[in-house]
Protein backbone atom coordinates (compact mmCIF):
# COMPACT_ATOMS: atom_id res chain seq x y z
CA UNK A 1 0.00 0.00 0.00
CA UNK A 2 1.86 3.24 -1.19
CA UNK A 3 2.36 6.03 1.37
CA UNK A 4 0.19 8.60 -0.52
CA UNK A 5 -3.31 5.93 -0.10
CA UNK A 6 -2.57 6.69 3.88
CA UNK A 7 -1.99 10.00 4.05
CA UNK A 8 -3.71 12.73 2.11
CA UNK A 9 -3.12 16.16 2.17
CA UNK A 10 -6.10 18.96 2.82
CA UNK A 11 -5.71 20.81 -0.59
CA UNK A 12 -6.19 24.35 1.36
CA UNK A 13 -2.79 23.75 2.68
CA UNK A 14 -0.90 25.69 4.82
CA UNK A 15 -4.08 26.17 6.83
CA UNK A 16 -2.22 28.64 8.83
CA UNK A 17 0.78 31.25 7.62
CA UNK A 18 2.13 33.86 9.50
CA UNK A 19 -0.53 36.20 8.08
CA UNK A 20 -3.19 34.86 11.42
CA UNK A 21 -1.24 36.45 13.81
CA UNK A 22 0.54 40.33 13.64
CA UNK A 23 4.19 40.45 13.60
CA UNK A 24 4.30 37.31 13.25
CA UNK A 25 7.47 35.65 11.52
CA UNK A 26 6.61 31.98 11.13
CA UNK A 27 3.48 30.18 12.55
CA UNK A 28 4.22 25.96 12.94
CA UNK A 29 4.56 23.16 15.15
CA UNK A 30 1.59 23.39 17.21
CA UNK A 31 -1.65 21.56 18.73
CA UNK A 32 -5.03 21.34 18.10
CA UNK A 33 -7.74 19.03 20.18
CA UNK A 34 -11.36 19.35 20.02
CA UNK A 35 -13.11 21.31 22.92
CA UNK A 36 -17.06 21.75 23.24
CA UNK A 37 -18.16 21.02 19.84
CA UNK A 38 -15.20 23.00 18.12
CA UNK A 39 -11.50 22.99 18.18
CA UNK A 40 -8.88 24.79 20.35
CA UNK A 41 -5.07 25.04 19.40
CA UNK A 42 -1.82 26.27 21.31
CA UNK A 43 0.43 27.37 18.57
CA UNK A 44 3.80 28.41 18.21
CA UNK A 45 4.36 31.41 17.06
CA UNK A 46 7.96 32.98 16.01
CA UNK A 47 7.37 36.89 15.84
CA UNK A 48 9.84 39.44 14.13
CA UNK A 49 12.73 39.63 17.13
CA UNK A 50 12.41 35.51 15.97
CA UNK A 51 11.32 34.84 19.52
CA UNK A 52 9.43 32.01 20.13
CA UNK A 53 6.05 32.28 21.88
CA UNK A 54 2.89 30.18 22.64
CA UNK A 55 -0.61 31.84 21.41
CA UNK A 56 -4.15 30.40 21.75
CA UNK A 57 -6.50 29.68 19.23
CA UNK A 58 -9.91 28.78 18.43
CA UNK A 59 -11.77 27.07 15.58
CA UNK A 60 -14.98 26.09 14.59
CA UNK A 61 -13.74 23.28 12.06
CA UNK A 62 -10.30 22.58 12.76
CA UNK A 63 -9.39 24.63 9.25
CA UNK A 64 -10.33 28.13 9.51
CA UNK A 65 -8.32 29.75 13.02
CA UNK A 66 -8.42 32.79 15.03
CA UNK A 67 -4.86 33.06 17.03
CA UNK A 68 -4.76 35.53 19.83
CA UNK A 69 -2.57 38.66 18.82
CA UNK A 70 -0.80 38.13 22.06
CA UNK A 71 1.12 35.24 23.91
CA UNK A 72 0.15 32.85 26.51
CA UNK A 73 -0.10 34.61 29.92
CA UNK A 74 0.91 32.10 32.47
CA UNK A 75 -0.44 31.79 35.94
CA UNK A 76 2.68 30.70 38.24
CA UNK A 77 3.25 30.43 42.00
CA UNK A 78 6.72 30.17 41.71
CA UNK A 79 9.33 32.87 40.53
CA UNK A 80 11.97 30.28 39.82
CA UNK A 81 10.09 28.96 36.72
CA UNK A 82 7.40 31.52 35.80
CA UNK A 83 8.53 31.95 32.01
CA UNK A 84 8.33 30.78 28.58
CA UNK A 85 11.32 32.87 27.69
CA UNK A 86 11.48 29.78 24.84
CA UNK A 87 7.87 28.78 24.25
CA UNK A 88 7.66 25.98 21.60
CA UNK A 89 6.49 22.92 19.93
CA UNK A 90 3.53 22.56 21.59
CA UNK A 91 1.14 19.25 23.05
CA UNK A 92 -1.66 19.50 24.40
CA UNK A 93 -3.07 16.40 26.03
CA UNK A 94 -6.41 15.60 27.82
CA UNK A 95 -6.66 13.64 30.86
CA UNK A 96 -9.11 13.14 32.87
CA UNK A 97 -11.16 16.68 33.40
CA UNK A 98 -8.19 18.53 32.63
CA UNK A 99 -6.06 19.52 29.91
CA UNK A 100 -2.38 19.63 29.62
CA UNK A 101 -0.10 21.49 27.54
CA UNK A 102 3.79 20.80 27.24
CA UNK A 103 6.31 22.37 25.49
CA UNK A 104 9.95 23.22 25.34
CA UNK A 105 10.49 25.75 27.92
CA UNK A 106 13.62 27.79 28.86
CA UNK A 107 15.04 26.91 32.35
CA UNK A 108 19.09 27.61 31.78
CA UNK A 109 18.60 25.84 28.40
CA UNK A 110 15.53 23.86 26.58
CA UNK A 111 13.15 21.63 28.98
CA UNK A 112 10.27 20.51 29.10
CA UNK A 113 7.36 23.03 30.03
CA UNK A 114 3.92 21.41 31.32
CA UNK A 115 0.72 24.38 32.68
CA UNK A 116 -2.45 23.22 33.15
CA UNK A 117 -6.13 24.34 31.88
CA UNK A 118 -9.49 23.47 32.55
CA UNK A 119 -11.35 26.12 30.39
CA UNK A 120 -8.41 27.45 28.01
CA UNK A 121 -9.01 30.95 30.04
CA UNK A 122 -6.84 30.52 32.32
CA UNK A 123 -3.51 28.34 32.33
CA UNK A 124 -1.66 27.58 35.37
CA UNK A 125 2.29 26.86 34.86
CA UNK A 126 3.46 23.35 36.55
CA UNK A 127 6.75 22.72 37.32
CA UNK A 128 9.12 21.82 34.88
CA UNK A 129 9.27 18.43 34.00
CA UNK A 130 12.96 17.60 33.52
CA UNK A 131 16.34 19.45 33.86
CA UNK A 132 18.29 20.80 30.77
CA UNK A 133 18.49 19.37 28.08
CA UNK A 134 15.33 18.43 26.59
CA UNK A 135 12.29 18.59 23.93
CA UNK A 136 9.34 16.82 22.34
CA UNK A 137 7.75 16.17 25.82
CA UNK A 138 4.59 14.15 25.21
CA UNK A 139 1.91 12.84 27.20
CA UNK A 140 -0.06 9.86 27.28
CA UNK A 141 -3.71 10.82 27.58
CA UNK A 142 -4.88 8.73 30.56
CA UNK A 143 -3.02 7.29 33.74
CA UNK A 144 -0.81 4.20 33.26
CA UNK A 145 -0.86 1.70 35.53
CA UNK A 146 -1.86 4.88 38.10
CA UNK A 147 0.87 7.04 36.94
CA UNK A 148 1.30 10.30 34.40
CA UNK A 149 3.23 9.46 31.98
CA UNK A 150 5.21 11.21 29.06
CA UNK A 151 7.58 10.22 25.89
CA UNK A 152 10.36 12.71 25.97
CA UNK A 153 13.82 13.26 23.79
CA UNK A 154 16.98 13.97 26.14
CA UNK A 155 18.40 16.84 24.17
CA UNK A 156 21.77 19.38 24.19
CA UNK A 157 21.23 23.29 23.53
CA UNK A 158 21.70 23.04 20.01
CA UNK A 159 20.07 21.63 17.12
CA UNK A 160 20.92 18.57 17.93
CA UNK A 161 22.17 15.82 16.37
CA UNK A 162 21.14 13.09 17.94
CA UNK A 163 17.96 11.59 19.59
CA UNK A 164 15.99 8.66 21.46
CA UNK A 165 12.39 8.34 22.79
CA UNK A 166 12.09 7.82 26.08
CA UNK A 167 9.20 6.84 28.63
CA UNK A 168 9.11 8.35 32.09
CA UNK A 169 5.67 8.58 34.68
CA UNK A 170 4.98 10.89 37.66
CA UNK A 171 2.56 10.07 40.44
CA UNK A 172 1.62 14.25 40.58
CA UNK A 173 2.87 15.66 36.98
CA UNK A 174 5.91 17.23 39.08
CA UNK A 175 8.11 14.33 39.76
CA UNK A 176 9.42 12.17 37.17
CA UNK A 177 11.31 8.71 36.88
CA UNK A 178 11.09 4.98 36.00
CA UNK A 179 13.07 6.47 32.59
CA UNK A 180 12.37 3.50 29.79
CA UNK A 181 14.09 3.63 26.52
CA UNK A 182 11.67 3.38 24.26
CA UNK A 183 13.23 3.42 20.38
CA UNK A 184 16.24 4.92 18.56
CA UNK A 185 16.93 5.46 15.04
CA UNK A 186 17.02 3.06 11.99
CA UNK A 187 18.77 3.33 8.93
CA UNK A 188 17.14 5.77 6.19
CA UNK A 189 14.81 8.53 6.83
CA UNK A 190 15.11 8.60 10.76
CA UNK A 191 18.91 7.98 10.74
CA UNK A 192 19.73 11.01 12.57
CA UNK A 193 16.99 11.14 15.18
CA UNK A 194 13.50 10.51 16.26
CA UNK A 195 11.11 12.22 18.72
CA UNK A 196 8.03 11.62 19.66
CA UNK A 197 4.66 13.53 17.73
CA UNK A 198 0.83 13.55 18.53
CA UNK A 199 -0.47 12.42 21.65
CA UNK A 200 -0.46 8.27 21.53
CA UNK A 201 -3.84 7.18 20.42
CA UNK A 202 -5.21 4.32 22.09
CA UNK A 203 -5.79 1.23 20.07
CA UNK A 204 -6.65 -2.34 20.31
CA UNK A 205 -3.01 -3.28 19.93
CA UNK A 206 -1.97 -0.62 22.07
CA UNK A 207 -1.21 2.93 21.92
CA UNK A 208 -0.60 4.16 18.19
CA UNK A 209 2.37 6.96 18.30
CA UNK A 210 3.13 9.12 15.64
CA UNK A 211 6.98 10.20 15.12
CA UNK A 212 9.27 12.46 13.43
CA UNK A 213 12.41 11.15 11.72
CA UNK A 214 15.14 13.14 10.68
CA UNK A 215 17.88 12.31 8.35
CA UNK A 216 21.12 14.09 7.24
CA UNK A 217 21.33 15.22 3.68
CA UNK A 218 24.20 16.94 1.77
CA UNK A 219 22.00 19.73 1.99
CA UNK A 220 20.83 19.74 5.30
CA UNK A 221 18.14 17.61 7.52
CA UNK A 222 15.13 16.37 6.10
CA UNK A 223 12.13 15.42 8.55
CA UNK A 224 9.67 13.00 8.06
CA UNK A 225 6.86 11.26 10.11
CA UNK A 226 6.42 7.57 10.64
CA UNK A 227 4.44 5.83 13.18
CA UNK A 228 4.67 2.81 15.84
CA UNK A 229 2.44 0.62 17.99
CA UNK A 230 3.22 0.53 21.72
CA UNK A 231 2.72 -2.15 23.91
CA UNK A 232 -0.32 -0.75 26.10
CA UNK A 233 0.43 -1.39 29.79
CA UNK A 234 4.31 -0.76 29.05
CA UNK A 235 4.69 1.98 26.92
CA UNK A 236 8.27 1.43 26.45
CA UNK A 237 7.93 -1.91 24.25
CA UNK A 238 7.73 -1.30 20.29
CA UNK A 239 5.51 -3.69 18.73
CA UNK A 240 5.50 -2.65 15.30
CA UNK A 241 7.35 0.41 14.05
CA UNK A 242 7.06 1.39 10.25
CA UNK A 243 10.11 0.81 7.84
CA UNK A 244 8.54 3.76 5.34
CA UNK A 245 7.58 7.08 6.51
CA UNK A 246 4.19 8.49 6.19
CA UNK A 247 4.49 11.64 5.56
CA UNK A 248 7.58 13.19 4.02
CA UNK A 249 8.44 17.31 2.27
CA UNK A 250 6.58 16.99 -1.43
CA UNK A 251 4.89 20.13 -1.51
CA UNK A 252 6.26 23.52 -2.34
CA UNK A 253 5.31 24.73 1.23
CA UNK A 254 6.89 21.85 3.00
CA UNK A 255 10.36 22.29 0.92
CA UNK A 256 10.69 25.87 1.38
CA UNK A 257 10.62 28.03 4.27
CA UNK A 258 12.73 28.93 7.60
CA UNK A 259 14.22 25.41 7.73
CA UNK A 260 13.55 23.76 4.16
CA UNK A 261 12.19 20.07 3.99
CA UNK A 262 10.60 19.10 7.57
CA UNK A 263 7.09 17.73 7.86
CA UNK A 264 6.90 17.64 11.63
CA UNK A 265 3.30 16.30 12.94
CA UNK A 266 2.28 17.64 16.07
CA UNK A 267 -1.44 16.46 17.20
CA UNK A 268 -3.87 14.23 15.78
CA UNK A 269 -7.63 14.48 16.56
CA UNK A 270 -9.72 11.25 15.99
CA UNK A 271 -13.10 10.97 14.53
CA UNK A 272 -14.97 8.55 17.01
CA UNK A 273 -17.43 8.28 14.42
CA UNK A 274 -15.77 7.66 10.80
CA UNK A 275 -12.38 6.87 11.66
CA UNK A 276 -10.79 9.49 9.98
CA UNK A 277 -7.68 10.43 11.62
CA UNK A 278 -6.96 15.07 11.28
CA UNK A 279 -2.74 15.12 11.40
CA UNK A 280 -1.47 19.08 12.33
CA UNK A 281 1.99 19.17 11.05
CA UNK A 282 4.43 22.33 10.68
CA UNK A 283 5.75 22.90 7.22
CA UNK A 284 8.76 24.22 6.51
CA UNK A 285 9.17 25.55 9.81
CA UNK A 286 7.21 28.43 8.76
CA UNK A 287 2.95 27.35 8.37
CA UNK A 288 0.92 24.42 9.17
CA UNK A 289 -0.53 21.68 7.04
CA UNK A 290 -3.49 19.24 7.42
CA UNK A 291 -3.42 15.71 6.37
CA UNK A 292 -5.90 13.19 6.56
CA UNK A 293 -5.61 9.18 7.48
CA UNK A 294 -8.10 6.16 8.22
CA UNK A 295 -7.18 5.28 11.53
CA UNK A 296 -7.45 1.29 10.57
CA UNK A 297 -5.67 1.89 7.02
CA UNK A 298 -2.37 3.91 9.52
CA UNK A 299 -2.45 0.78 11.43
CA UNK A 300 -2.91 -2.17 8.70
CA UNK A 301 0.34 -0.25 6.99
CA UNK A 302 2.79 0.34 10.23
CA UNK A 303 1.87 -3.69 10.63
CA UNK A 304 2.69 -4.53 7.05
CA UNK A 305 6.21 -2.59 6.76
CA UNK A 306 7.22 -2.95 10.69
CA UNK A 307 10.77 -3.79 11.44
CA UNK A 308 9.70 -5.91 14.20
């Protein structure tokens, strides 16, 4: 089954440019989940100084958005870590009656960021959830085995050139251990690195978790997505991980921009109903695309070209 029968672009793409917000630079990586009957978003947004800040958005289809002129304003008890001085890549996760959003925050060099929302009015800043250096914090979107628990990528300050997934849970989203390797890279498109997408979807055979790849070309890095099936009561076991990625730079707005040729999914919202799977992915580095998948056709072809 070739790549382009599972994944098929929206053909408004980019469904958001730099033009939603003002001063913006670039508008990419960032989440979407649905929220009373409509959609909400936390997006990424790089404005002219090339600063990178967190906005909130709203949507009544998941395709037309309204972003918030200004950034985030975090509620924090504590001095020590009430910034975003870096605010990107966003997640945003629900569990339980709560929603979660992480990102890579600033604390004397990139970690992971994690505040906390129950009407996306008001967001209350967590502690951080690891020490330098590290991005693509993810969480799982229910308790495992009574724990929080999160994918993350142990990181450097740079653009870094190198990457696992790892598992980790927290019995109160501020401490974190029980680190479990999860995956590293495999010849090809994610020879470089990996990192961890879209919250994990829940599955028969698991949890389903989309990735991004990233290979070294003589022209630079080139990111991809693939996918993998975890093992459901321990995350940290790959069942089936795809050989070919799913989504890879073929457009002209996923070649060119900020930082040419990166696809780089970021949430996935399920419809219950049809199975259709909605993948957010920045373009580019510089807009957003939309991309559609059936959620049984994803897993049928991770099965069929797994390495394990």
């Amino acid at each position: 089954m070739p790549n382009e029968t599972i994944i098929r672009r929206y053909e408004g793409n980019p469904i958001v440019t730099a033009a939603a917000v003002p001063g913006a630079n670039t508008i990419f990586n960032s989440a979407v989940v649905r929220y009373q009957g409509a959609y909400v978003g936390v997006f990424r947004v790089d404005c002219h100084e090339l600063m990178m800040n967190l906005h909130f958005g709203r949507s009544p289809d998941g395709i037309r958005w309204q972003i918030e002129p200004n950034r985030i304003d975090f509620r924090c008890a504590d001095p020590e870590i009430a910034t975003h001085g870096r605010g990107y890549d966003p997640r945003v996760t629900p569990i339980e009656d709560r929603y979660y959003i992480t990102w890579c925050n600033d604390y004397h060099g990139p970690t992971i960021g994690v505040a906390v929302t129950s009407d996306f009015r008001t967001f209350e800043q967590l502690e951080n959830a690891f020490p330098p250096y590290n991005r693509n914090g993810v969480l799982f979107p229910r308790r495992i085995n009574g724990k929080f628990a999160m994918l993350h990528r142990p990181s450097d300050r740079g653009h870094t050139p190198f990457g696992d997934i790892f598992y980790c849970e927290s019995p109160d989203m501020i401490h974190w251990g029980r680190q479990r390797w999860v995956m590293g890279t495999r010849p090809g498109w994610q020879s470089l690195k990996v990192g961890a997408g879209p919250v994990p979807i829940e599955i028969d055979d698991g949890w389903l978790m989309i990735y991004h790849g990233v290979r070294l070309s003589c022209s630079g890095y080139i990111y991809c997505a693939g996918a993998a099936i975890l093992d459901r009561d321990e995350p940290w076991k790959v069942k089936y991980r795809s050989r070919k990625y799913i989504l890879g730079p073929q457009e002209p707005y996923e070649r060119v921009g900020d930082v040419p040729n990166v696809t780089f999914p970021n949430a996935a919202v399920l419809d219950e109903k049809t199975g259709r799977l909605a993948i957010y992915y920045g373009c580019a580095d510089t807009c957003i695309g939309l991309a559609y998948a059936q959620l049984d056709e994803l897993i049928a072809f991770v099965k069929k070209n797994s390495y394990e």
